[in-house]
C-alpha atoms as a PDB file:
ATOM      1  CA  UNK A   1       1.951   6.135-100.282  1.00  0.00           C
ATOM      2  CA  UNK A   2       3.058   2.854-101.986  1.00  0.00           C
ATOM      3  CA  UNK A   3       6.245   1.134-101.481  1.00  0.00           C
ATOM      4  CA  UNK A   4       8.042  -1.062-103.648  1.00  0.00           C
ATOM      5  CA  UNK A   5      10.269  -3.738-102.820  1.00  0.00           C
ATOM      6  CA  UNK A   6      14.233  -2.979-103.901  1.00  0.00           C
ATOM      7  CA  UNK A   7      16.622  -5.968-104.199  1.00  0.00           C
ATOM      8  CA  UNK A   8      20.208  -5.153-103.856  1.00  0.00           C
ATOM      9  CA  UNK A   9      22.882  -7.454-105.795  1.00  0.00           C
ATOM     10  CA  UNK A  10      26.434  -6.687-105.058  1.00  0.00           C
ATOM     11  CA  UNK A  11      29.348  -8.768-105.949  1.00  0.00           C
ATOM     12  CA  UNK A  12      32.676  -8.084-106.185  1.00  0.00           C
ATOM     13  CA  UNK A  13      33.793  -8.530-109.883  1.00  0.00           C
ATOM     14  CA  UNK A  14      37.602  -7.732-109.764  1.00  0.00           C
ATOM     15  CA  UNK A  15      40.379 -10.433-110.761  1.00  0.00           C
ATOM     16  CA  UNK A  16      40.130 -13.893-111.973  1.00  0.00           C
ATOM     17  CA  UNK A  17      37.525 -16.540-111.761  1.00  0.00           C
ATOM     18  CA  UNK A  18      38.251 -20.194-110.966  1.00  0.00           C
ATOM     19  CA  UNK A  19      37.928 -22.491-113.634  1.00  0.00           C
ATOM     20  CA  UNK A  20      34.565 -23.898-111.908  1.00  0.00           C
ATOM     21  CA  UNK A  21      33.457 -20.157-111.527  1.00  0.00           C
ATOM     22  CA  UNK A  22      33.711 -19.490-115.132  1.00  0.00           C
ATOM     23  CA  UNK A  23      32.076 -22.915-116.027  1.00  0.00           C
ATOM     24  CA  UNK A  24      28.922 -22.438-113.974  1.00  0.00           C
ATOM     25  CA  UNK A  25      28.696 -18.416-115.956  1.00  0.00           C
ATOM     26  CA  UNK A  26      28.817 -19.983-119.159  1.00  0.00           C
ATOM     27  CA  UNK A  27      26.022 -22.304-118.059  1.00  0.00           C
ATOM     28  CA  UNK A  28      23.393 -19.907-117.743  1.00  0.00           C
ATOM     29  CA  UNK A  29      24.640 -17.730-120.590  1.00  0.00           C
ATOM     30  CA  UNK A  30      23.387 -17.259-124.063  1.00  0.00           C
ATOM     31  CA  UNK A  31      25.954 -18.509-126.582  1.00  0.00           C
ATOM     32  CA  UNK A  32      26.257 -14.517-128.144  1.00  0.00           C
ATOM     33  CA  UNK A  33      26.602 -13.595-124.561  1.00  0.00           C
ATOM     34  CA  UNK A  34      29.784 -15.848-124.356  1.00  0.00           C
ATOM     35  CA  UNK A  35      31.125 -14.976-127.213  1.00  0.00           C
ATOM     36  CA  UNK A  36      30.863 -10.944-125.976  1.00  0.00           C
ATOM     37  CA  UNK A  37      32.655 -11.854-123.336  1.00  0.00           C
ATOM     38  CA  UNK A  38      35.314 -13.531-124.946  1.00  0.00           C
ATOM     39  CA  UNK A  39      36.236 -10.413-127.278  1.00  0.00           C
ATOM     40  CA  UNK A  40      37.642  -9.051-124.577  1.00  0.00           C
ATOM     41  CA  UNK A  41      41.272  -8.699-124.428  1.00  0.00           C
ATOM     42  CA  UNK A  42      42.603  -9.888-121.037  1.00  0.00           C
ATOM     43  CA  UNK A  43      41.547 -12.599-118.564  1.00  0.00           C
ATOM     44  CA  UNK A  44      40.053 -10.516-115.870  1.00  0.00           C
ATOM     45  CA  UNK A  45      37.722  -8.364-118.197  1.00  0.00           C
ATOM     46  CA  UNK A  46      36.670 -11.155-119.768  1.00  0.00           C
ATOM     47  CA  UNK A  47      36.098 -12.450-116.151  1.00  0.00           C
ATOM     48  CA  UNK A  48      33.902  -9.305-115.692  1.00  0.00           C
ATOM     49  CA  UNK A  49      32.366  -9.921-118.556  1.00  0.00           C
ATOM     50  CA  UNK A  50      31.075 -13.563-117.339  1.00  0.00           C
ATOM     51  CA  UNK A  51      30.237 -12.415-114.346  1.00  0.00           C
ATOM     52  CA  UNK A  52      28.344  -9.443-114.514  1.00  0.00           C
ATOM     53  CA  UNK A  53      25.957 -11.219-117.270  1.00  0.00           C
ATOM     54  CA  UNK A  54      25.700 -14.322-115.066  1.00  0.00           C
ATOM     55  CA  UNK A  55      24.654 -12.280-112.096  1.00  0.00           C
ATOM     56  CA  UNK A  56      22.271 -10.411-114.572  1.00  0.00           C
ATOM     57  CA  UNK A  57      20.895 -13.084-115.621  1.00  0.00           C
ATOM     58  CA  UNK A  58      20.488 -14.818-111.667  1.00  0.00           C
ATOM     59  CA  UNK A  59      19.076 -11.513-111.196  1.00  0.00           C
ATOM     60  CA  UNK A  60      15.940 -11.435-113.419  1.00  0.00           C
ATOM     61  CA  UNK A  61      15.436 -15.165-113.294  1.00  0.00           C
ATOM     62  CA  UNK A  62      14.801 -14.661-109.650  1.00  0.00           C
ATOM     63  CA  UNK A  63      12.152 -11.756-109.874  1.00  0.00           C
ATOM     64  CA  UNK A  64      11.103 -13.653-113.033  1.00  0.00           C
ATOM     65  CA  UNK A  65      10.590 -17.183-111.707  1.00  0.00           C
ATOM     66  CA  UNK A  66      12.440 -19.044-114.254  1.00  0.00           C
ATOM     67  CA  UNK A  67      16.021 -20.601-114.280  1.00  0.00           C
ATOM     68  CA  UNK A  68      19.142 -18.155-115.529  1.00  0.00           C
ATOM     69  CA  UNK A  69      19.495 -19.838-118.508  1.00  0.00           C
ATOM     70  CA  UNK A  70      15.901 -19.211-119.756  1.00  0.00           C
ATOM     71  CA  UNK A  71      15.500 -15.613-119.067  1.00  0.00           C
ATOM     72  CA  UNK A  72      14.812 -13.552-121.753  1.00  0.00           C
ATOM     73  CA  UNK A  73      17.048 -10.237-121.885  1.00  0.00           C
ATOM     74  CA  UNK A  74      16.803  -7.607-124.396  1.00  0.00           C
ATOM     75  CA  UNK A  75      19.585  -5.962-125.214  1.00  0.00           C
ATOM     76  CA  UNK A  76      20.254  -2.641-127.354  1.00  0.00           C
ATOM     77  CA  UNK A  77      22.297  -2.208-130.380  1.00  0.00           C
ATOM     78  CA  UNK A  78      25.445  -1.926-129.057  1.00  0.00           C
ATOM     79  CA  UNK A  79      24.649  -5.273-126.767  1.00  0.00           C
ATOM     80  CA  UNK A  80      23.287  -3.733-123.377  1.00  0.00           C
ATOM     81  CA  UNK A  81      20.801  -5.071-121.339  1.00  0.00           C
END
């Protein structure tokens, strides 16, 4: 039998980011991923929004060897990854 490595991300993405928090997501996002993220209606979901792409995006730059902001993500239709 085979195993496979499993990495576990967790991070808690309720409330507001700081200012520097929300800088340092937009650094490694894709400008479309930005502007998704800014359609949202109220501070913390568009906090969420940041987040939870930025930590995507750390994510499969990790396993992929490259820096956040140059990892390639596909995303469907309706804008998942």
């Amino acid at each position: 039998m085979r195993f496979a490595e499993v990495d576990l991300w967790i991070a808690p993405l309720e409330g507001a980011l700081t200012a520097s928090q929300a800088a340092a997501c937009r650094r490694v996002l894709a400008p479309e991923e930005i502007a998704s993220a800014d359609r949202f209606r109220t501070e913390a979901r568009r906090a969420q929004a940041l987040a939870g792409r930025a930590l995507l995006r750390c994510a499969a730059a990790r396993i992929l060897g490259e820096a956040p902001e140059r990892a390639r993500l596909r995303v469907s239709p309706r804008g998942r990854p």
